[in-house]
C-alpha atoms as a PDB file:
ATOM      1  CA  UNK A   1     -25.102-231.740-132.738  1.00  0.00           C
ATOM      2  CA  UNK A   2     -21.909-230.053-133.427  1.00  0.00           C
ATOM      3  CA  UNK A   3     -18.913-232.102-131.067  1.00  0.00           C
ATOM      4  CA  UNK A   4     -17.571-228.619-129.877  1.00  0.00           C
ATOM      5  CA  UNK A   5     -21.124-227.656-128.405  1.00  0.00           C
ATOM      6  CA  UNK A   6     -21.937-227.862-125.087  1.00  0.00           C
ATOM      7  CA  UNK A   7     -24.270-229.215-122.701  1.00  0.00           C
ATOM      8  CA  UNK A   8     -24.690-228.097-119.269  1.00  0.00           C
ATOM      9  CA  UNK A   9     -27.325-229.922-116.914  1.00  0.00           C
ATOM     10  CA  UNK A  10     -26.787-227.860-113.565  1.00  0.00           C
ATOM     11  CA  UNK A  11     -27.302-224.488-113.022  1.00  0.00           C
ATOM     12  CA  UNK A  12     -29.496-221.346-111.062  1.00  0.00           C
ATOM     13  CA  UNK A  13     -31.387-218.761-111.698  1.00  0.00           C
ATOM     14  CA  UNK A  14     -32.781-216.050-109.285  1.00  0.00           C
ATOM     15  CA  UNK A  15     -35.283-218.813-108.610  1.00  0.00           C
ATOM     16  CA  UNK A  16     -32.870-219.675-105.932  1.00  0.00           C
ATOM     17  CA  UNK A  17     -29.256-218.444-105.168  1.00  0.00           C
ATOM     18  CA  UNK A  18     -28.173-217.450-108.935  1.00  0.00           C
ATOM     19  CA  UNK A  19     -27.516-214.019-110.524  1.00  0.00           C
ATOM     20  CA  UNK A  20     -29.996-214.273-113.355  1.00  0.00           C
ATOM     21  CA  UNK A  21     -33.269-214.295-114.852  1.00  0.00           C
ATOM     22  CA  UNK A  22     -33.382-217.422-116.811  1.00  0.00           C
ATOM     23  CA  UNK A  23     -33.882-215.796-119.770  1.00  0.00           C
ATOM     24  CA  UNK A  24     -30.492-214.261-119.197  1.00  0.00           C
ATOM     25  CA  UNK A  25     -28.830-216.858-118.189  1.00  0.00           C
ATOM     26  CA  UNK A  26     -29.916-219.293-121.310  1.00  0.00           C
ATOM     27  CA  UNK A  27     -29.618-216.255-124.240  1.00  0.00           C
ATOM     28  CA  UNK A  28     -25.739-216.507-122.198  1.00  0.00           C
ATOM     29  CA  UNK A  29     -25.570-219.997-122.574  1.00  0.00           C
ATOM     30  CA  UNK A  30     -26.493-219.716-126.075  1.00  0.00           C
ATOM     31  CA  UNK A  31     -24.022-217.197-127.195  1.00  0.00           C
ATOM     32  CA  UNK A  32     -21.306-219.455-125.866  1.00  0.00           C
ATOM     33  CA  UNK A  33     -22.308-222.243-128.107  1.00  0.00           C
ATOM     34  CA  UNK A  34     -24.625-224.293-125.450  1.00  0.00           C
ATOM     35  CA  UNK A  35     -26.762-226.683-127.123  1.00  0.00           C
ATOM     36  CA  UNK A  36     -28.470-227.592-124.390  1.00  0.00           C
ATOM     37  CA  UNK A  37     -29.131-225.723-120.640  1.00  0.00           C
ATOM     38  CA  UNK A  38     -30.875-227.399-117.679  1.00  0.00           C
ATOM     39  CA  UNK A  39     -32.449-224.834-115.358  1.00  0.00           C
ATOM     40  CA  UNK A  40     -32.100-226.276-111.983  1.00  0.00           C
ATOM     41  CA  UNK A  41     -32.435-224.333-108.953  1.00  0.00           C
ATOM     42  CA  UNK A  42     -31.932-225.225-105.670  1.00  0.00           C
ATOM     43  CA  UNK A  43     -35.177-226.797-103.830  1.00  0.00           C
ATOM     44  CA  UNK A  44     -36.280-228.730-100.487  1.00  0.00           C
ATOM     45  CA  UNK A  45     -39.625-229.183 -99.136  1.00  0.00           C
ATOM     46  CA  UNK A  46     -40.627-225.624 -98.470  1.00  0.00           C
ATOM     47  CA  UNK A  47     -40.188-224.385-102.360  1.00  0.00           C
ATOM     48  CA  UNK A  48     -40.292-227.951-104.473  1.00  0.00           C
ATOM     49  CA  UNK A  49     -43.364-225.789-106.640  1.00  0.00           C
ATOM     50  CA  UNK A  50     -41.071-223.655-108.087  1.00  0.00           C
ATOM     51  CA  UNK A  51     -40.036-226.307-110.289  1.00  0.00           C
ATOM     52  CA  UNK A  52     -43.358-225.720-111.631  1.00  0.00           C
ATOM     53  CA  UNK A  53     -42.643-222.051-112.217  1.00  0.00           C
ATOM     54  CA  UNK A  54     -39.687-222.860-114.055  1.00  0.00           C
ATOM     55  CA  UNK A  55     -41.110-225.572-116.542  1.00  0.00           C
ATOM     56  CA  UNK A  56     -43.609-222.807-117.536  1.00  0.00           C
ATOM     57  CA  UNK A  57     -40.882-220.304-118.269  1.00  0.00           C
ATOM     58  CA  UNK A  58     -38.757-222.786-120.419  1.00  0.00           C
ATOM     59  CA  UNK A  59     -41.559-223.804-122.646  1.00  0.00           C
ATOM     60  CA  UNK A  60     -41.947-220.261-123.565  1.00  0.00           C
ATOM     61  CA  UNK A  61     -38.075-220.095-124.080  1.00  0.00           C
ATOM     62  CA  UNK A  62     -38.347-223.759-126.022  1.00  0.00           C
ATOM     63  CA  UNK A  63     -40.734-222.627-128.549  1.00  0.00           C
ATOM     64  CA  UNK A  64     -38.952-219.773-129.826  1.00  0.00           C
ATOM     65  CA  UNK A  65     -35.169-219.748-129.485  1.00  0.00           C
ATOM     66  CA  UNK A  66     -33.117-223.055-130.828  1.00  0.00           C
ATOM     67  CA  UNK A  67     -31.277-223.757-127.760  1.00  0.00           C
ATOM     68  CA  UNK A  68     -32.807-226.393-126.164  1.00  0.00           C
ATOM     69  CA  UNK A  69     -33.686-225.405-122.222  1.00  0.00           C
ATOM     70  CA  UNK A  70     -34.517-227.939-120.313  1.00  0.00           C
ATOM     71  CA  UNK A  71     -36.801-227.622-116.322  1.00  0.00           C
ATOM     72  CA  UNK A  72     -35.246-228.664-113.429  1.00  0.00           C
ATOM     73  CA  UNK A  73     -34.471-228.662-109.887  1.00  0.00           C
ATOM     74  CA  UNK A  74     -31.206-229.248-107.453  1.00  0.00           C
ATOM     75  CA  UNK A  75     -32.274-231.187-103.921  1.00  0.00           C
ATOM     76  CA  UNK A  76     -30.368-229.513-101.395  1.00  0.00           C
ATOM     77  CA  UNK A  77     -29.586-230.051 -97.862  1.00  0.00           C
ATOM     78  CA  UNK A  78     -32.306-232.181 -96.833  1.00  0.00           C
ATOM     79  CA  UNK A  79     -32.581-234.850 -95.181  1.00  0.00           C
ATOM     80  CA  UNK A  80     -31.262-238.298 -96.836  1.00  0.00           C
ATOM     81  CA  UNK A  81     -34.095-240.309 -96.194  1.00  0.00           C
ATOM     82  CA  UNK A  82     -36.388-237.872 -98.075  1.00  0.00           C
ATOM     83  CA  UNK A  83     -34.854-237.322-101.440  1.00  0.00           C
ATOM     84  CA  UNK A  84     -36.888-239.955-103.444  1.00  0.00           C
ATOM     85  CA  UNK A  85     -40.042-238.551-102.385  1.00  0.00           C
ATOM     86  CA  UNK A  86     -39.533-234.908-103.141  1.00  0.00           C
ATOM     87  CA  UNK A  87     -37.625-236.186-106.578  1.00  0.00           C
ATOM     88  CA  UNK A  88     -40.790-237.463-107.585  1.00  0.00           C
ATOM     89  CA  UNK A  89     -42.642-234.487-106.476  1.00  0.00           C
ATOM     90  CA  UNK A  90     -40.396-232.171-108.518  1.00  0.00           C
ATOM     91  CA  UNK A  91     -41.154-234.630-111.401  1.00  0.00           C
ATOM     92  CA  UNK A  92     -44.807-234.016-110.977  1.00  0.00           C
ATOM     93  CA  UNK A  93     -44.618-230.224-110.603  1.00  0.00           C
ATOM     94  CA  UNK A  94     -42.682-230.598-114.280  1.00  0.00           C
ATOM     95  CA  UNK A  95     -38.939-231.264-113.553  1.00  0.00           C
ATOM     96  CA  UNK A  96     -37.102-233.202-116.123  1.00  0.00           C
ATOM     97  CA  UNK A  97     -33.646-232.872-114.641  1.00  0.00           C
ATOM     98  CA  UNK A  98     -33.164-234.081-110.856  1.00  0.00           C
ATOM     99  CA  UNK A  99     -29.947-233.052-109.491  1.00  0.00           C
ATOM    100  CA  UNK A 100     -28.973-233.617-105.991  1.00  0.00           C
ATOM    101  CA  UNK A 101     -26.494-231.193-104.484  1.00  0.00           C
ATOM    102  CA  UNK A 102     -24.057-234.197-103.443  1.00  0.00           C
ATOM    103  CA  UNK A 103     -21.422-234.972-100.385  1.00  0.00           C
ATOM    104  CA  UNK A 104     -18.910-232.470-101.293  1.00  0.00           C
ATOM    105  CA  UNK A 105     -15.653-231.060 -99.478  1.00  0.00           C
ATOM    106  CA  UNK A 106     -16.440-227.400 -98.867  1.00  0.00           C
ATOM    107  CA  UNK A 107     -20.221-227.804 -97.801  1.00  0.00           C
ATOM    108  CA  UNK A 108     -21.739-229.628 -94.324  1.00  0.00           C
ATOM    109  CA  UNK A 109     -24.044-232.153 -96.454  1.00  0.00           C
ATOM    110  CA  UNK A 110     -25.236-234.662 -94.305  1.00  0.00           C
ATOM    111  CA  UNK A 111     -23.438-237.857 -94.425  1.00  0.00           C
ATOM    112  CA  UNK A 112     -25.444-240.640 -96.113  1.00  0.00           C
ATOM    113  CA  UNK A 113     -26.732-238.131 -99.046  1.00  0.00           C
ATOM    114  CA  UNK A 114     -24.290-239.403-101.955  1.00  0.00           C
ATOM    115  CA  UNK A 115     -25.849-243.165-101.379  1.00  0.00           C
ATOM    116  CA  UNK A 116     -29.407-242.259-101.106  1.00  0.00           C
ATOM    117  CA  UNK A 117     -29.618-239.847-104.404  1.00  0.00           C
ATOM    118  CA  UNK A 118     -27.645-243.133-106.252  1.00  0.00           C
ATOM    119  CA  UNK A 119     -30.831-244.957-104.729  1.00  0.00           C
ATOM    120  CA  UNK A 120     -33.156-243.094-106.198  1.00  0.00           C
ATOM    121  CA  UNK A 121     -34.482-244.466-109.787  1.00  0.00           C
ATOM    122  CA  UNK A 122     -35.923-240.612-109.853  1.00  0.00           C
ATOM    123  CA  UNK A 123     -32.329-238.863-109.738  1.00  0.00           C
ATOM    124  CA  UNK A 124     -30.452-238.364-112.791  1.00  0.00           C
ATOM    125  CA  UNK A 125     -27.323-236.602-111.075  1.00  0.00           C
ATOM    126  CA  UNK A 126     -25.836-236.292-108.104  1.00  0.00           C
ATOM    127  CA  UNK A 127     -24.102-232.823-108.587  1.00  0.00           C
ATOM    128  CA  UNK A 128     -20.363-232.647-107.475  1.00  0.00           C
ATOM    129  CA  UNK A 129     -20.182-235.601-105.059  1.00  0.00           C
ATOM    130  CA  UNK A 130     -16.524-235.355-103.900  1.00  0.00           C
ATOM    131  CA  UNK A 131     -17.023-237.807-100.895  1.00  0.00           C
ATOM    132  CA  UNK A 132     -18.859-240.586-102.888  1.00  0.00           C
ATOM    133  CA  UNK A 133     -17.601-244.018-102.248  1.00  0.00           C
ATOM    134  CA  UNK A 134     -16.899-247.005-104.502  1.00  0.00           C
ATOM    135  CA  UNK A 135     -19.749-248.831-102.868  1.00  0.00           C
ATOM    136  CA  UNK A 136     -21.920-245.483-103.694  1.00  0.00           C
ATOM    137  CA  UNK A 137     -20.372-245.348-107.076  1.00  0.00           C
ATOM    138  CA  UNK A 138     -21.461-248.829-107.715  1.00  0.00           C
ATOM    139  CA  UNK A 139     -25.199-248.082-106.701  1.00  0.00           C
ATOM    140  CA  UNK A 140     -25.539-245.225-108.869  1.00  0.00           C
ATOM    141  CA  UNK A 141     -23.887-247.343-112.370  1.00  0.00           C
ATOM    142  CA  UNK A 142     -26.863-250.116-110.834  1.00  0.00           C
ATOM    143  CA  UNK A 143     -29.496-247.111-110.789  1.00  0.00           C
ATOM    144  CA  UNK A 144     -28.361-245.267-113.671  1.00  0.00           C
ATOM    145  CA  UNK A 145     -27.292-241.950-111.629  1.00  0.00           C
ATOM    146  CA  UNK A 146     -24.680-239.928-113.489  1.00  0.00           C
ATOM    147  CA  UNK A 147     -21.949-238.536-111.274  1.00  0.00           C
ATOM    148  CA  UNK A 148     -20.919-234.939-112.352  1.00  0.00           C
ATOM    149  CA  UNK A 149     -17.207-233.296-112.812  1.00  0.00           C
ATOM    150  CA  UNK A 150     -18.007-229.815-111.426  1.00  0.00           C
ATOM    151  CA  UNK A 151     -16.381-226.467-112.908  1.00  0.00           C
ATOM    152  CA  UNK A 152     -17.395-224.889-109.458  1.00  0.00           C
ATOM    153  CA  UNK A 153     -14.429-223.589-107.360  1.00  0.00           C
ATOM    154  CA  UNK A 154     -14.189-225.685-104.224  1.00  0.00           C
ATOM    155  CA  UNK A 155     -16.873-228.328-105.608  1.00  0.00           C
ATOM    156  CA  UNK A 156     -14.048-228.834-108.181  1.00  0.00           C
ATOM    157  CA  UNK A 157     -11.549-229.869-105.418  1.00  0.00           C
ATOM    158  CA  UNK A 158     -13.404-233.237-105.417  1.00  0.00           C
ATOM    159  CA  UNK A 159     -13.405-233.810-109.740  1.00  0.00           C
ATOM    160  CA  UNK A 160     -10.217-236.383-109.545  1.00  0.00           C
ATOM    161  CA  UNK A 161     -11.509-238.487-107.116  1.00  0.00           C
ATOM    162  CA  UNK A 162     -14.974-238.846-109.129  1.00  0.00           C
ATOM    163  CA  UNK A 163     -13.500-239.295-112.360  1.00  0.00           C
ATOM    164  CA  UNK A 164     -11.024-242.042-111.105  1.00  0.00           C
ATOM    165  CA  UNK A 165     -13.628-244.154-109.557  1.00  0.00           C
ATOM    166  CA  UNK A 166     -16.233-243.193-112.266  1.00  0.00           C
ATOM    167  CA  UNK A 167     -14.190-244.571-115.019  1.00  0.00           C
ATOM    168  CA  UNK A 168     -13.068-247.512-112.626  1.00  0.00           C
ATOM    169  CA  UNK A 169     -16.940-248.542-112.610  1.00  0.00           C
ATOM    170  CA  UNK A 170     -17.883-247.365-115.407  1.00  0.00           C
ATOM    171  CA  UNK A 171     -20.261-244.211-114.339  1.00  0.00           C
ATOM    172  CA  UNK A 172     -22.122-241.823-116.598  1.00  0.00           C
ATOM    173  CA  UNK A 173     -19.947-238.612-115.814  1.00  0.00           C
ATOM    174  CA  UNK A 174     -20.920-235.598-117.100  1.00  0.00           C
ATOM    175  CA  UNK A 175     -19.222-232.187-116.286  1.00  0.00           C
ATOM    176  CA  UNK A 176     -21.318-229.446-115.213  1.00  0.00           C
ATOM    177  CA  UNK A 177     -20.760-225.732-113.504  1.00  0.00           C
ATOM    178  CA  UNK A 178     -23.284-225.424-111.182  1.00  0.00           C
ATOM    179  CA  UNK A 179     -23.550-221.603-112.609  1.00  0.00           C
ATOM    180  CA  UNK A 180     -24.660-218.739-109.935  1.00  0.00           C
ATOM    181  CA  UNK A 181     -23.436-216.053-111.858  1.00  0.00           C
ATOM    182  CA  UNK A 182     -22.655-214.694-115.420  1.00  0.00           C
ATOM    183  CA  UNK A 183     -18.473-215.545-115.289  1.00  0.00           C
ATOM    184  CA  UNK A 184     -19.788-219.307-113.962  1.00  0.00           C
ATOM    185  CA  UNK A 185     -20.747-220.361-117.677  1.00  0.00           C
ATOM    186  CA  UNK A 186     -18.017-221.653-119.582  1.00  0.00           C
ATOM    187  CA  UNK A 187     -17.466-223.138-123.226  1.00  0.00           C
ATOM    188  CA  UNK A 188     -16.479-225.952-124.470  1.00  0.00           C
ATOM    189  CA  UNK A 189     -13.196-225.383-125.097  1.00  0.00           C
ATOM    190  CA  UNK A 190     -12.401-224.464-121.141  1.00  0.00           C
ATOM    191  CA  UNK A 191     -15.017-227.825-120.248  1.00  0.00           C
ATOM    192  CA  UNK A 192     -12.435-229.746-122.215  1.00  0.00           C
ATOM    193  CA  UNK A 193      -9.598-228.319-119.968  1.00  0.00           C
ATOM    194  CA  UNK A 194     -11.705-228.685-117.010  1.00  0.00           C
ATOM    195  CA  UNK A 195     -12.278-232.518-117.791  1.00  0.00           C
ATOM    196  CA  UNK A 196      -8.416-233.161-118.596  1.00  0.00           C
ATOM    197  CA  UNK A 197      -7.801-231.451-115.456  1.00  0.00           C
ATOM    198  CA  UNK A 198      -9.912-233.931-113.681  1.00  0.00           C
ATOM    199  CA  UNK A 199      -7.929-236.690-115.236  1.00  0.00           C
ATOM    200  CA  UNK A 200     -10.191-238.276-117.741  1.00  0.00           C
ATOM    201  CA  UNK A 201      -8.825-239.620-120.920  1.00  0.00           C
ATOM    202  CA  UNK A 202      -8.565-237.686-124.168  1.00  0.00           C
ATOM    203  CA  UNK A 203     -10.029-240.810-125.415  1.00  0.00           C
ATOM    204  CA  UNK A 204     -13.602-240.595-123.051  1.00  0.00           C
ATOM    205  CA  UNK A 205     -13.573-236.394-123.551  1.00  0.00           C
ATOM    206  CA  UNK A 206     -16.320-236.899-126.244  1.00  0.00           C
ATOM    207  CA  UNK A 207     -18.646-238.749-123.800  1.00  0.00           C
ATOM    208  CA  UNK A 208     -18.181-236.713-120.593  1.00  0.00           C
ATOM    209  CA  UNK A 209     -18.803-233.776-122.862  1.00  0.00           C
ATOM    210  CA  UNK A 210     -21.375-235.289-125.340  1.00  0.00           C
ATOM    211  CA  UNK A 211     -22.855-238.587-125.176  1.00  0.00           C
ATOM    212  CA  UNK A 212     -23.213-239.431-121.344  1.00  0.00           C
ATOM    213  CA  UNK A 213     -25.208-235.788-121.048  1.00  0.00           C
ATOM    214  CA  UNK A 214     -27.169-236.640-124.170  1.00  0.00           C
ATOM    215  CA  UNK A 215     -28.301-240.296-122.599  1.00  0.00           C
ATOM    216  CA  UNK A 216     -29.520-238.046-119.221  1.00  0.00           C
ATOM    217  CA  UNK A 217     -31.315-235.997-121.951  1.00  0.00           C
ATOM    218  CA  UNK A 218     -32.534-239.225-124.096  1.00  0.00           C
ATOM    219  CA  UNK A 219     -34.235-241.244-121.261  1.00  0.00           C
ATOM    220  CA  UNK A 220     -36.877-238.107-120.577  1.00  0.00           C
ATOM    221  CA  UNK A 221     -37.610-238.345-124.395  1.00  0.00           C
ATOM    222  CA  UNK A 222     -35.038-235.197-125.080  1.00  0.00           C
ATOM    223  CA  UNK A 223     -33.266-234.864-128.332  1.00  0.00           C
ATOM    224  CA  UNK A 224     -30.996-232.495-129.263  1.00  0.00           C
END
């Protein structure tokens, strides 16, 4: 994989709240010089099938274009205690990307979310989690949870306080942008300003933009 390609593990479709088909939104992607697009729209109990839906609209997408578009879902709003569960539900309806729409600044998310995606051997990211805790962070490094660095206005508010205790613990960040809408999608020049932004090293760039994304990728059997 080219270094200046990019890799973006969180965003929607008109599955959910987003702008575009998912055809649209990955041919996008693609022009931009994505690599790699998860699909992952926003579920909770009353619409985890759709994650179903979506897996058999990527492997149509899979088979013929060469960027490589991966099924998933975003947990959102529910309640704590229930997040495992419907993780592995989306799992068996054909998500392989499990985001969890984290504890963030500009959004009510019940308070105990953060800990209880970090829990869950099922989760691969808890998306923008702005209010997550050094404890938390600790559980999700234990778990294997990557914490993402969000391009989303007002989920971005939250990116230096990630990144600092991320890298203090040594978390798998990877920077997302939670995409809703054509102008969301960025390259990989602006991701690398985004990241900076946030803080992080020039010398950790490459893994917050390459290598931690491609181990979320790797441990579902995804190479790109």
């Amino acid at each position: 994989m080219s270094i200046d390609k990019r890799i973006d593990l969180h965003t929607h479709s008109i599955f959910s709240d987003g702008e575009l088909l998912p055809s649209e939104l990955v041919r996008r992607a693609d022009v931009l010089g994505h690599n790699a697009l998860a699909i992952t729209d926003h579920v909770d109990a009353s619409n985890i099938q759709i994650a179903e839906d979506i897996a058999k609209i990527v492997n149509d997408m899979r088979d013929y274009w060469d960027i490589e578009v991966i099924p998933g879902v975003e947990i959102t709003h529910v309640p704590p205690e229930i997040i495992d569960k419907l993780a592995n539900k989306a799992r068996n309806y054909g998500a392989e990307i499990v985001v969890v729409h984290g504890e963030t600044i500009v959004e009510p998310v019940k308070a105990g979310t953060n800990r209880m995606a970090a829990e869950s051997p099922s989760v691969d990211i808890i998306g923008h989690p702005g209010l997550i805790t050094e404890e938390e962070v600790q559980i999700a490094v234990d778990n294997d949870v990557s914490l993402e660095i969000s391009a989303r206005g007002g989920h971005c508010l939250g990116n230096g306080h990630v990144a600092k205790l991320g890298l203090e613990y040594g978390a798998n960040l990877v920077l997302d942008t939670d995409t809703h809408a054509p102008g969301d999608l960025i390259d990989y020049k602006l991701a690398k300003r985004i990241a900076l932004g946030a803080q992080i090293p020039e010398d950790e760039l490459i893994n917050v933009l390459k290598n931690n994304p491609e181990k979320v990728l790797k441990k579902h059997g995804i190479k790109i």
